[in-house]
PDB file of N, CA and C in Angstrom:
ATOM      1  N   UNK A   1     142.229 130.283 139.804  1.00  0.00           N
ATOM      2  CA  UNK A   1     143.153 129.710 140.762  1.00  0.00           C
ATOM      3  C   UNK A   1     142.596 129.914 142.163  1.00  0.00           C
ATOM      4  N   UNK A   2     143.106 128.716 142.844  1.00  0.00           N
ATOM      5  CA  UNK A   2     142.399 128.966 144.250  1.00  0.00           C
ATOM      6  C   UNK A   2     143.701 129.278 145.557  1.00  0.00           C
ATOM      7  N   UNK A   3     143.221 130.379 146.460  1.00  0.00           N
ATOM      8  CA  UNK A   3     144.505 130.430 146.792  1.00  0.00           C
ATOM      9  C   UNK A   3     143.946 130.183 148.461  1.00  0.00           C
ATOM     10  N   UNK A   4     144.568 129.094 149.205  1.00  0.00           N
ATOM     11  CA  UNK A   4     144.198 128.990 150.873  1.00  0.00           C
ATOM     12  C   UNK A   4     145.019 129.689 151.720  1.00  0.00           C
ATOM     13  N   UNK A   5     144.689 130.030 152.709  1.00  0.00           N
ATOM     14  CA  UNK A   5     145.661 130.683 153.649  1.00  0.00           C
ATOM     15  C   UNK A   5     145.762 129.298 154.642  1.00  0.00           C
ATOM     16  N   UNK A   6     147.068 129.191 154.929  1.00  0.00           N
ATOM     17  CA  UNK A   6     147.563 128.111 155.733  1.00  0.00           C
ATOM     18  C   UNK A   6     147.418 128.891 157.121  1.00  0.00           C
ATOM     19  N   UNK A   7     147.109 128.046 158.323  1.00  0.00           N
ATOM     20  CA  UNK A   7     147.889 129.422 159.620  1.00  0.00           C
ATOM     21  C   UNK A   7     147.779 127.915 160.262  1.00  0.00           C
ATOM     22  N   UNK A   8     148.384 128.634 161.735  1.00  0.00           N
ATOM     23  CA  UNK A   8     148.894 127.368 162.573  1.00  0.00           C
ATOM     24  C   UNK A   8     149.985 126.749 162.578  1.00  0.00           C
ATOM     25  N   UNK A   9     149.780 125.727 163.247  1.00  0.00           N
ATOM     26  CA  UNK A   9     150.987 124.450 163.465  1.00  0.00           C
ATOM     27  C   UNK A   9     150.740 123.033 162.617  1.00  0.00           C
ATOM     28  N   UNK A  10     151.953 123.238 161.568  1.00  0.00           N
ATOM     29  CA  UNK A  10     151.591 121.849 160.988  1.00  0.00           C
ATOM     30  C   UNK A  10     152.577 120.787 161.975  1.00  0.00           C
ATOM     31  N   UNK A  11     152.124 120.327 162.774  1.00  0.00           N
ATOM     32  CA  UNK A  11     153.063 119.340 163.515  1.00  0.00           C
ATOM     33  C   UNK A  11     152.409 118.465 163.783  1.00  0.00           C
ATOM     34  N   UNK A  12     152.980 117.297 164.392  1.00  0.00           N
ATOM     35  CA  UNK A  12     152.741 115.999 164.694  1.00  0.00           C
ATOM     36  C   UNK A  12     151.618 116.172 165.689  1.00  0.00           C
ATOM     37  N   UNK A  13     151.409 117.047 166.655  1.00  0.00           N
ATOM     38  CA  UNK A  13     150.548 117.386 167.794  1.00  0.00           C
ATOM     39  C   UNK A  13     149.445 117.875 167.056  1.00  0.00           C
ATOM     40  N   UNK A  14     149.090 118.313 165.678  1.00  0.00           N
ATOM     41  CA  UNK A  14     148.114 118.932 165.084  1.00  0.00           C
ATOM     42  C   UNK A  14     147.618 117.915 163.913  1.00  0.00           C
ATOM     43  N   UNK A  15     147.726 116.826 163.909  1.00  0.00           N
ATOM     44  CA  UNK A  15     147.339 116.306 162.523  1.00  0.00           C
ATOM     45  C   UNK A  15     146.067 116.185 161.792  1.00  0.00           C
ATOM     46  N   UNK A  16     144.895 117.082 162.575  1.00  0.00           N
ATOM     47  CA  UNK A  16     143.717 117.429 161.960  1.00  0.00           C
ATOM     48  C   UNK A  16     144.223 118.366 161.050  1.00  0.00           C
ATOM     49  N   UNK A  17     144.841 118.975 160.674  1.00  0.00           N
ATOM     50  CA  UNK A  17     145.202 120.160 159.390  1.00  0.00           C
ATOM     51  C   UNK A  17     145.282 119.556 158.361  1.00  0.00           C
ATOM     52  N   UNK A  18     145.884 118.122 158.534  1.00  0.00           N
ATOM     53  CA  UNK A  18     145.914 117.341 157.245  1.00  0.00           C
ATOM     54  C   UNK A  18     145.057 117.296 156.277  1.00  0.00           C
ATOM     55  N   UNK A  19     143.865 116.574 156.933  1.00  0.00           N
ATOM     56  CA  UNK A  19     142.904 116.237 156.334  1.00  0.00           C
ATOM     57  C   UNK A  19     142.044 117.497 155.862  1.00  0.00           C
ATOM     58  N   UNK A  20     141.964 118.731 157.219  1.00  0.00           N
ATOM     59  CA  UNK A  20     141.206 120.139 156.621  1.00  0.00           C
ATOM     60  C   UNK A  20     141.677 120.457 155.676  1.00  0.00           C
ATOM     61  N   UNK A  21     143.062 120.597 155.516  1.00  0.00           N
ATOM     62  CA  UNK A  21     143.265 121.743 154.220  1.00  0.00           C
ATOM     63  C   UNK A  21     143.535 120.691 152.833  1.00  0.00           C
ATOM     64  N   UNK A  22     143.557 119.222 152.944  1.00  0.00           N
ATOM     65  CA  UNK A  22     143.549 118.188 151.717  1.00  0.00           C
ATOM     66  C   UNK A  22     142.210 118.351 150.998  1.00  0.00           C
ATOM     67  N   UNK A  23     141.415 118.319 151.871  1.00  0.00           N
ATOM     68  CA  UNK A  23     140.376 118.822 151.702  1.00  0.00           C
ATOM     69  C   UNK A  23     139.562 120.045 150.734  1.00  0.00           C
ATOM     70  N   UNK A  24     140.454 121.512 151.042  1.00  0.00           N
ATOM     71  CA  UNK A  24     140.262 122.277 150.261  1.00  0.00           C
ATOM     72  C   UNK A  24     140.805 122.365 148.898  1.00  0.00           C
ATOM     73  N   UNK A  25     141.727 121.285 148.476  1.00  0.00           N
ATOM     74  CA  UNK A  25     142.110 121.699 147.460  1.00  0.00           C
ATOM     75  C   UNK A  25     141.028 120.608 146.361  1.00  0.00           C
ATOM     76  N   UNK A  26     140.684 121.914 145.153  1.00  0.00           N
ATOM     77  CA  UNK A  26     140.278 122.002 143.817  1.00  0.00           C
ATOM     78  C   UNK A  26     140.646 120.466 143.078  1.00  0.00           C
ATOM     79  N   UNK A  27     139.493 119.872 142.986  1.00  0.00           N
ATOM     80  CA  UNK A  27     139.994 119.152 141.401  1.00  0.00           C
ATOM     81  C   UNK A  27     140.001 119.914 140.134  1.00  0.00           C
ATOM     82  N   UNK A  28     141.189 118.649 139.289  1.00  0.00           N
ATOM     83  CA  UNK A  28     140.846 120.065 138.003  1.00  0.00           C
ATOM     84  C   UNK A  28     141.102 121.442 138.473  1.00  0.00           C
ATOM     85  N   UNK A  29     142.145 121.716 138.685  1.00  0.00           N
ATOM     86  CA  UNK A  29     142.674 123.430 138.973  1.00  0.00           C
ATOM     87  C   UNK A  29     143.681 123.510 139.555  1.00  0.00           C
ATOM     88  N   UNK A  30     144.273 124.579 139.478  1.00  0.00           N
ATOM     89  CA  UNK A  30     145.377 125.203 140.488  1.00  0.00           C
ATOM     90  C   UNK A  30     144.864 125.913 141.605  1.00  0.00           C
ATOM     91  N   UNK A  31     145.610 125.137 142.105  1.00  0.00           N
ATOM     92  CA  UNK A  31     145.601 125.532 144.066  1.00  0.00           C
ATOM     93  C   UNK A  31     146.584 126.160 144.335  1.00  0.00           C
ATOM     94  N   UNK A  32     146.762 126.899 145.104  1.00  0.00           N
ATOM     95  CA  UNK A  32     147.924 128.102 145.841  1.00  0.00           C
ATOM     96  C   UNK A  32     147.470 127.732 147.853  1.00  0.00           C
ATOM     97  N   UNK A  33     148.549 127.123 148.099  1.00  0.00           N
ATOM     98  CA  UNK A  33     148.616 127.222 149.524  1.00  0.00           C
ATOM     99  C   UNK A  33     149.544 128.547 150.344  1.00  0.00           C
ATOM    100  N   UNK A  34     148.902 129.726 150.370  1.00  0.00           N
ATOM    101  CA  UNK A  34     149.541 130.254 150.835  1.00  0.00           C
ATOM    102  C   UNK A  34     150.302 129.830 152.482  1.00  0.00           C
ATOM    103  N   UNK A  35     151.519 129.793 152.696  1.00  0.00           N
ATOM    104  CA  UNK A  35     151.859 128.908 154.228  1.00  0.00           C
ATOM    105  C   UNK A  35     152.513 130.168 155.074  1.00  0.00           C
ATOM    106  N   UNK A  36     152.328 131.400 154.525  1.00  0.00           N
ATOM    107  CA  UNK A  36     152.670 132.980 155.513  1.00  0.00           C
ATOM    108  C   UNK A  36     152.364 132.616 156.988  1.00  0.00           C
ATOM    109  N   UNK A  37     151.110 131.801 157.042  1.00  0.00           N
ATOM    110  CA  UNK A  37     150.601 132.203 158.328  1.00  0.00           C
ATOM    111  C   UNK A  37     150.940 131.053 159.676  1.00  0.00           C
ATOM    112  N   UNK A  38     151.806 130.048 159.014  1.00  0.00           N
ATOM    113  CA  UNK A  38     151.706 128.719 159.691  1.00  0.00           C
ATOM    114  C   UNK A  38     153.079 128.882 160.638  1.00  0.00           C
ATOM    115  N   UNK A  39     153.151 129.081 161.807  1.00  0.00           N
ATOM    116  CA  UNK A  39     153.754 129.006 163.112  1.00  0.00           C
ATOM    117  C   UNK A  39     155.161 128.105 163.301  1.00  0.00           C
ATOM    118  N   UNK A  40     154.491 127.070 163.490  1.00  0.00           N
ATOM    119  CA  UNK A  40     155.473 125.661 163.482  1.00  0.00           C
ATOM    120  C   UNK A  40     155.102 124.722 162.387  1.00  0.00           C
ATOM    121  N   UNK A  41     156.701 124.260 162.509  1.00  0.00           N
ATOM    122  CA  UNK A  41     156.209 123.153 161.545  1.00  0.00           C
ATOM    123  C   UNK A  41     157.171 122.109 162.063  1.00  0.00           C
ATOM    124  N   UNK A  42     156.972 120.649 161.973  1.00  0.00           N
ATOM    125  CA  UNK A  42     158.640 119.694 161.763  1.00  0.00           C
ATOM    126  C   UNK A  42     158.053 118.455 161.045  1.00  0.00           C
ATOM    127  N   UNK A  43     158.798 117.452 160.945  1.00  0.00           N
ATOM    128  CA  UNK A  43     158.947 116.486 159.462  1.00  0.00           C
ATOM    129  C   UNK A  43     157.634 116.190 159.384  1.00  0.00           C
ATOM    130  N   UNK A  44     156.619 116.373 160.692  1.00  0.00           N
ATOM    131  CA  UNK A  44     155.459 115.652 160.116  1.00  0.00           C
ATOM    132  C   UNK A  44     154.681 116.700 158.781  1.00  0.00           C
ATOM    133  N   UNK A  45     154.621 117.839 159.352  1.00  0.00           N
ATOM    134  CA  UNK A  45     154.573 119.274 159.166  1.00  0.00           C
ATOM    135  C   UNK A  45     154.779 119.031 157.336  1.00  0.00           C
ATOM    136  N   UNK A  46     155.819 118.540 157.393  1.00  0.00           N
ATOM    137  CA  UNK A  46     156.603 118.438 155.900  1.00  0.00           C
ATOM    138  C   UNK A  46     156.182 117.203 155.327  1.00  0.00           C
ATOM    139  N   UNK A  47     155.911 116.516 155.613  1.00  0.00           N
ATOM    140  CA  UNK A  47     154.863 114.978 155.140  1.00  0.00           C
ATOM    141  C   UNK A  47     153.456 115.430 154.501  1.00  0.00           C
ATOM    142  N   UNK A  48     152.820 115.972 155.414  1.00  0.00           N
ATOM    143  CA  UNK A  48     151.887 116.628 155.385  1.00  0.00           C
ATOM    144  C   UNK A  48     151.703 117.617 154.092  1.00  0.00           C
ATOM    145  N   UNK A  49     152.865 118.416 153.485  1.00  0.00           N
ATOM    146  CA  UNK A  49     153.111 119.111 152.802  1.00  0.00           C
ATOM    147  C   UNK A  49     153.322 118.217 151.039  1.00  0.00           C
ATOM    148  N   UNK A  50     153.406 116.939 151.128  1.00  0.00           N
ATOM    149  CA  UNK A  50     154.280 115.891 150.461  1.00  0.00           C
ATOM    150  C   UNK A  50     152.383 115.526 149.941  1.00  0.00           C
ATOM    151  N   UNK A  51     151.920 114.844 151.156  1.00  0.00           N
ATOM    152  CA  UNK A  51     150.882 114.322 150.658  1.00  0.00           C
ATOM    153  C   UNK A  51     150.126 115.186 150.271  1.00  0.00           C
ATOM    154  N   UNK A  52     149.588 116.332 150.257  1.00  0.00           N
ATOM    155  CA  UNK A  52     149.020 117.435 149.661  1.00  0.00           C
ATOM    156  C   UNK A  52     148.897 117.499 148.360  1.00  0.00           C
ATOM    157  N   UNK A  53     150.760 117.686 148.053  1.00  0.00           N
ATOM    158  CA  UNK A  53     151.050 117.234 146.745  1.00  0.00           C
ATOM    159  C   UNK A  53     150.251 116.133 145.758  1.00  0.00           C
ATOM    160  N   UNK A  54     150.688 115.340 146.303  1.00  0.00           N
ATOM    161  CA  UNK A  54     150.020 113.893 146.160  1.00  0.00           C
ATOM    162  C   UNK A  54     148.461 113.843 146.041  1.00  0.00           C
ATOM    163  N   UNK A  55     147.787 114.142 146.718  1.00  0.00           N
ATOM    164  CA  UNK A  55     146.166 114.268 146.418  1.00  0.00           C
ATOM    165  C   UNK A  55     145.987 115.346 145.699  1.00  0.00           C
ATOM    166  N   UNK A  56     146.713 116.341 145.130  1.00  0.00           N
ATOM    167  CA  UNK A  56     146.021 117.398 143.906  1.00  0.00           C
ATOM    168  C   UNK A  56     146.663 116.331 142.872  1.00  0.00           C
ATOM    169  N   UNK A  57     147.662 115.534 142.880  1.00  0.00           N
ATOM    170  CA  UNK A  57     148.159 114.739 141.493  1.00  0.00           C
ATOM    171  C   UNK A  57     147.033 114.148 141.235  1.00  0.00           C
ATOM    172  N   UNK A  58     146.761 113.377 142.290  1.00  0.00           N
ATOM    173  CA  UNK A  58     145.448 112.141 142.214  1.00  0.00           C
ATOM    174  C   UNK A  58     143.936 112.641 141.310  1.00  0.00           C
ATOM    175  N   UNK A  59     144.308 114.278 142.050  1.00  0.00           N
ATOM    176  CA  UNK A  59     142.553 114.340 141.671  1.00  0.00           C
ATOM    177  C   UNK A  59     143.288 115.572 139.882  1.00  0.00           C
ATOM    178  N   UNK A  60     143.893 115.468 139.468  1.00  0.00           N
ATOM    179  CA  UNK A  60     144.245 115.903 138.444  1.00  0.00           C
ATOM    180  C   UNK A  60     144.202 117.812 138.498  1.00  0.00           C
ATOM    181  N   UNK A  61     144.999 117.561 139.487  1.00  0.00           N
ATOM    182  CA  UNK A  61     144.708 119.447 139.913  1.00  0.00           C
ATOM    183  C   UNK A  61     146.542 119.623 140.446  1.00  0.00           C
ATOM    184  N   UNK A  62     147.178 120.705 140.540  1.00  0.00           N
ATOM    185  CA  UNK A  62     148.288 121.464 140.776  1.00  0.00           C
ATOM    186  C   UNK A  62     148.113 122.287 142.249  1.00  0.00           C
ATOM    187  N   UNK A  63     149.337 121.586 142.666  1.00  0.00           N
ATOM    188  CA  UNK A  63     149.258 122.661 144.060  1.00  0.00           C
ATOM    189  C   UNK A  63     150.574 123.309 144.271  1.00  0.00           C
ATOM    190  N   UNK A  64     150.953 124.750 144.290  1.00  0.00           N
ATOM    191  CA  UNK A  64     151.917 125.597 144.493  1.00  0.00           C
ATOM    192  C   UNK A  64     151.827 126.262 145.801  1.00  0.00           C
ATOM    193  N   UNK A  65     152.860 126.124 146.410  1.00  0.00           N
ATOM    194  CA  UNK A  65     152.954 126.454 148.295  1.00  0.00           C
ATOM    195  C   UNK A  65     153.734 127.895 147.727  1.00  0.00           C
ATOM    196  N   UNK A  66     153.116 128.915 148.749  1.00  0.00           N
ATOM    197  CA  UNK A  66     153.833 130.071 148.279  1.00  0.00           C
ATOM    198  C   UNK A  66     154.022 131.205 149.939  1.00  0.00           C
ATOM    199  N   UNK A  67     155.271 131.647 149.975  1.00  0.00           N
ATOM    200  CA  UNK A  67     155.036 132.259 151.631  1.00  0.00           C
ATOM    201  C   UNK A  67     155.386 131.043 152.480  1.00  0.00           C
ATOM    202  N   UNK A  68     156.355 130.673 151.821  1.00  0.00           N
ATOM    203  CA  UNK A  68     157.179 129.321 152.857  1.00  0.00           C
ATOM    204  C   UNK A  68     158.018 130.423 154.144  1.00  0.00           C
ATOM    205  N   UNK A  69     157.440 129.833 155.465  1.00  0.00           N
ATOM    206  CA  UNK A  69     158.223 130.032 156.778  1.00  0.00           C
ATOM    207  C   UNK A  69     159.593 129.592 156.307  1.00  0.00           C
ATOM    208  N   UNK A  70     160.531 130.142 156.953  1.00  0.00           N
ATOM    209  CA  UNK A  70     162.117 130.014 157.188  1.00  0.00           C
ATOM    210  C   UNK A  70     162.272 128.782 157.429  1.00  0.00           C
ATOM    211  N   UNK A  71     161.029 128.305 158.698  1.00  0.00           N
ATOM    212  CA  UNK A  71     161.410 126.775 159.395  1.00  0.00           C
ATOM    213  C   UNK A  71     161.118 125.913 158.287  1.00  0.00           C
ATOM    214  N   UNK A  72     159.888 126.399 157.724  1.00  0.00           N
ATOM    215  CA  UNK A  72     160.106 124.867 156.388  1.00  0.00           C
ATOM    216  C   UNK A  72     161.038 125.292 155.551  1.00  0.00           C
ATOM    217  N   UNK A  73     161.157 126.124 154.980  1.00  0.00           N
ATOM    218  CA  UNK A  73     162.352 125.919 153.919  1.00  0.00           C
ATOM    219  C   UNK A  73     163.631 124.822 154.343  1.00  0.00           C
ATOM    220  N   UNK A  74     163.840 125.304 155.495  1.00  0.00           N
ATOM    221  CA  UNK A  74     165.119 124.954 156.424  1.00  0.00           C
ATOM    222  C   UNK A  74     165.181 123.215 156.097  1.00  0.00           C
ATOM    223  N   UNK A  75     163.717 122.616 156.474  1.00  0.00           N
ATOM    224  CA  UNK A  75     163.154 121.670 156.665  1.00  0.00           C
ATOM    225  C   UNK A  75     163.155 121.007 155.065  1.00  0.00           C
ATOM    226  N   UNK A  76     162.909 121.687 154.052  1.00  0.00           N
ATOM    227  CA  UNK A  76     162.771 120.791 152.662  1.00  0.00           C
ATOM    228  C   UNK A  76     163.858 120.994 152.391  1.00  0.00           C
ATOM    229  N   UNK A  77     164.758 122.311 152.402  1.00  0.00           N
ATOM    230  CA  UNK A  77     166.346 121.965 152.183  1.00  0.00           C
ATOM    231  C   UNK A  77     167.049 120.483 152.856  1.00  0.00           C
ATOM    232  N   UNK A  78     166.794 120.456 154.156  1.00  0.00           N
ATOM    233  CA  UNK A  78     167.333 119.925 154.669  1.00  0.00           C
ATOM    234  C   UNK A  78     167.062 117.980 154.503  1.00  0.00           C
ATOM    235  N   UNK A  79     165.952 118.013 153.835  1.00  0.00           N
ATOM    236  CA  UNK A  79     165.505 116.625 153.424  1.00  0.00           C
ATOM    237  C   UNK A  79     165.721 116.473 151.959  1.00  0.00           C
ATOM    238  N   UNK A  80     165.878 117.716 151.464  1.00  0.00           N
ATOM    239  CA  UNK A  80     166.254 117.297 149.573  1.00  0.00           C
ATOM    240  C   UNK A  80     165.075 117.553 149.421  1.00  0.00           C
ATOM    241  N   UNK A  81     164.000 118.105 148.968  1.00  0.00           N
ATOM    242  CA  UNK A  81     162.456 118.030 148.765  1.00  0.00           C
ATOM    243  C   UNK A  81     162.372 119.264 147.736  1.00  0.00           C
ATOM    244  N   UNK A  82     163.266 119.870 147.655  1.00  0.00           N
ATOM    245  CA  UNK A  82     162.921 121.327 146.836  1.00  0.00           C
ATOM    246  C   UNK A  82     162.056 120.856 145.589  1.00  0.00           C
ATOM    247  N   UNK A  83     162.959 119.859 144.659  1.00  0.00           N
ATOM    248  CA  UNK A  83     162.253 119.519 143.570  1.00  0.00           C
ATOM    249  C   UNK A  83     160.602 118.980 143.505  1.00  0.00           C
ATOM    250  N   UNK A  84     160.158 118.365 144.614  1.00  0.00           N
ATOM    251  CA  UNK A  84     159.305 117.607 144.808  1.00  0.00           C
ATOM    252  C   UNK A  84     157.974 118.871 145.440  1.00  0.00           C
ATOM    253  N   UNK A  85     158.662 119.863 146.338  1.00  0.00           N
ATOM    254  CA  UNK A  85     157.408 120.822 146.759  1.00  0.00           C
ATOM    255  C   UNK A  85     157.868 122.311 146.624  1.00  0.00           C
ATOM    256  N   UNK A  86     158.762 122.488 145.945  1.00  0.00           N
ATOM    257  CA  UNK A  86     158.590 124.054 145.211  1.00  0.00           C
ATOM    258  C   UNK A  86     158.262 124.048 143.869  1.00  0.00           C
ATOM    259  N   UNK A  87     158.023 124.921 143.157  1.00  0.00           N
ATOM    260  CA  UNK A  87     157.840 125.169 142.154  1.00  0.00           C
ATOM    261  C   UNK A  87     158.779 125.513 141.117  1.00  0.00           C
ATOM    262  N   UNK A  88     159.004 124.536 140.150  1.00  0.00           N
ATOM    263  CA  UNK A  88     160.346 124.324 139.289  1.00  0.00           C
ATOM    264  C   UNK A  88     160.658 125.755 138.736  1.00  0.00           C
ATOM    265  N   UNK A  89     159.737 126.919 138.595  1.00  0.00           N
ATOM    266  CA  UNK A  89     159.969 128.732 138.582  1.00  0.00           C
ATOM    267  C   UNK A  89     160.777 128.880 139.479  1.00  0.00           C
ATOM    268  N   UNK A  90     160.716 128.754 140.622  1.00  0.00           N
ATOM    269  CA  UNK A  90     161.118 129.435 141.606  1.00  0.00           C
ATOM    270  C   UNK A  90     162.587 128.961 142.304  1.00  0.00           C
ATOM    271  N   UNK A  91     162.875 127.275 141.934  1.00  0.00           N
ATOM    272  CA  UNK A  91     164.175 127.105 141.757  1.00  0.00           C
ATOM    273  C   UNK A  91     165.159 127.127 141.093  1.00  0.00           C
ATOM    274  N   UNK A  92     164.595 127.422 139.977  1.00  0.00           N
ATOM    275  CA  UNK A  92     165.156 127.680 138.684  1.00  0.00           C
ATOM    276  C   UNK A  92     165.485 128.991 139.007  1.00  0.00           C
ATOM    277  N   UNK A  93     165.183 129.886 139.394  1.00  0.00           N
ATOM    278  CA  UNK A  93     165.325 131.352 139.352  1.00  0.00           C
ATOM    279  C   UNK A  93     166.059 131.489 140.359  1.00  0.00           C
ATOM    280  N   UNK A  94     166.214 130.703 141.768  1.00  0.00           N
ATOM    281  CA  UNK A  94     166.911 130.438 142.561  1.00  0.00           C
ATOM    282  C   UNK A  94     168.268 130.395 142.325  1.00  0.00           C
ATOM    283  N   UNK A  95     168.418 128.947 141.533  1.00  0.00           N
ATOM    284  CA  UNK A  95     169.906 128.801 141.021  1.00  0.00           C
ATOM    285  C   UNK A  95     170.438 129.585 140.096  1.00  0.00           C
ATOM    286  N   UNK A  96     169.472 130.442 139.105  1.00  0.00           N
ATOM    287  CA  UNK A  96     170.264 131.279 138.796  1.00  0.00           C
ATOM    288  C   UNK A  96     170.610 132.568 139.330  1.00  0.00           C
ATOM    289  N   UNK A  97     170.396 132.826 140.215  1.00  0.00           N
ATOM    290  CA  UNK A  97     170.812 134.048 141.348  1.00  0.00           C
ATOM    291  C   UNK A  97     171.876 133.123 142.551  1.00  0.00           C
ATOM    292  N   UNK A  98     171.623 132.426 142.468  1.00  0.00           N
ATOM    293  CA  UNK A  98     173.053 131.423 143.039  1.00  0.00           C
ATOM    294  C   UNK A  98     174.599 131.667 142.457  1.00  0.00           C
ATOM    295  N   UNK A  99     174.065 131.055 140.821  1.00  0.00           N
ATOM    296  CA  UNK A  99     175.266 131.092 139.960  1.00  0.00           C
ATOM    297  C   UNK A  99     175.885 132.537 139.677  1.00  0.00           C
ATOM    298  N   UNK A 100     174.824 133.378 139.293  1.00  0.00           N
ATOM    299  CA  UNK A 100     175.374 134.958 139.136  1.00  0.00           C
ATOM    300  C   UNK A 100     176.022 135.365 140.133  1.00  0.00           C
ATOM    301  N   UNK A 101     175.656 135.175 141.086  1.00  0.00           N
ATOM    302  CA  UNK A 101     176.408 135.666 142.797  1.00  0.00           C
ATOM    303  C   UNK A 101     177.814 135.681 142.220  1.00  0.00           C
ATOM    304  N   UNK A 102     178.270 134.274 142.771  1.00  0.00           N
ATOM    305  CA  UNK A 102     180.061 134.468 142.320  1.00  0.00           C
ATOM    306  C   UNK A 102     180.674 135.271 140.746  1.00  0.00           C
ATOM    307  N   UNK A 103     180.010 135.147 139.727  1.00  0.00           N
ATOM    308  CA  UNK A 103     180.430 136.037 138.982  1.00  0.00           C
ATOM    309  C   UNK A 103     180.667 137.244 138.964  1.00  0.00           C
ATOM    310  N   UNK A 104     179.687 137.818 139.960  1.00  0.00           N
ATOM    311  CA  UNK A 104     179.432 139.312 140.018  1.00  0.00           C
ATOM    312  C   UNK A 104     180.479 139.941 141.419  1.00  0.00           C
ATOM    313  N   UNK A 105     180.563 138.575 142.073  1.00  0.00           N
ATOM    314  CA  UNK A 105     182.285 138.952 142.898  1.00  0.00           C
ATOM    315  C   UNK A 105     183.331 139.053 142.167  1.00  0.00           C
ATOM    316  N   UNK A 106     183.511 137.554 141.317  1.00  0.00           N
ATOM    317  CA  UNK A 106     184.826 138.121 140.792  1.00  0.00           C
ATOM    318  C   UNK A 106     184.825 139.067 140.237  1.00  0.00           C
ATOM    319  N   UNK A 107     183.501 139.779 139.331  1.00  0.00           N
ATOM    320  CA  UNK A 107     183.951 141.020 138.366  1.00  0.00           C
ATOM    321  C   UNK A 107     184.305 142.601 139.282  1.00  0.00           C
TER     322      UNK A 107
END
């Protein structure tokens, strides 16, 4: 598995990141974008994040974003995207610590 460290600004003012880090990802393999290190982000930021996706599909390779900033989460919540750029583990495990919550009030 290959794992990148993201850093910076994925924003509209930065759109050379696009192409650098599309770039690094693996055909044939799993990719890990670590995004700990990335500053800003906004919708382009999150496009950017979309097509990523999209070119590991193309080249027959997997890409898992891991160390999501607050601001993107905020940002794929806020567009509906969970399904499309998290990892179906990690929402899955999500909602079920969602659902347990209220049970474990009422009990």
């Amino acid at each position: 598995m290959s794992v990148n460290q993201i850093s910076g600004d994925l924003t509209a003012a930065h759109p050379e990141a696009a192409d650098r880090w599309a770039s690094a990802i693996k055909p044939r393999a799993a990719n890990t974008f670590d995004l700990g290190g990335v500053e800003k982000v906004d919708s382009v930021g999150v496009s950017m994040l979309i097509n990523w996706k999209r070119f590991a599909q193309a080249n027959d390779a997997t890409l898992s974003f891991v160390n999501l900033p607050e601001q993107i989460m905020r940002l794929v919540e806020m567009y509906e995207l969970e399904d499309l750029l998290l990892d179906q583990q990690k929402t899955a495990s999500d909602s079920e610590a969602k659902t347990a919550e209220p049970a474990a009030a009422a009990a």
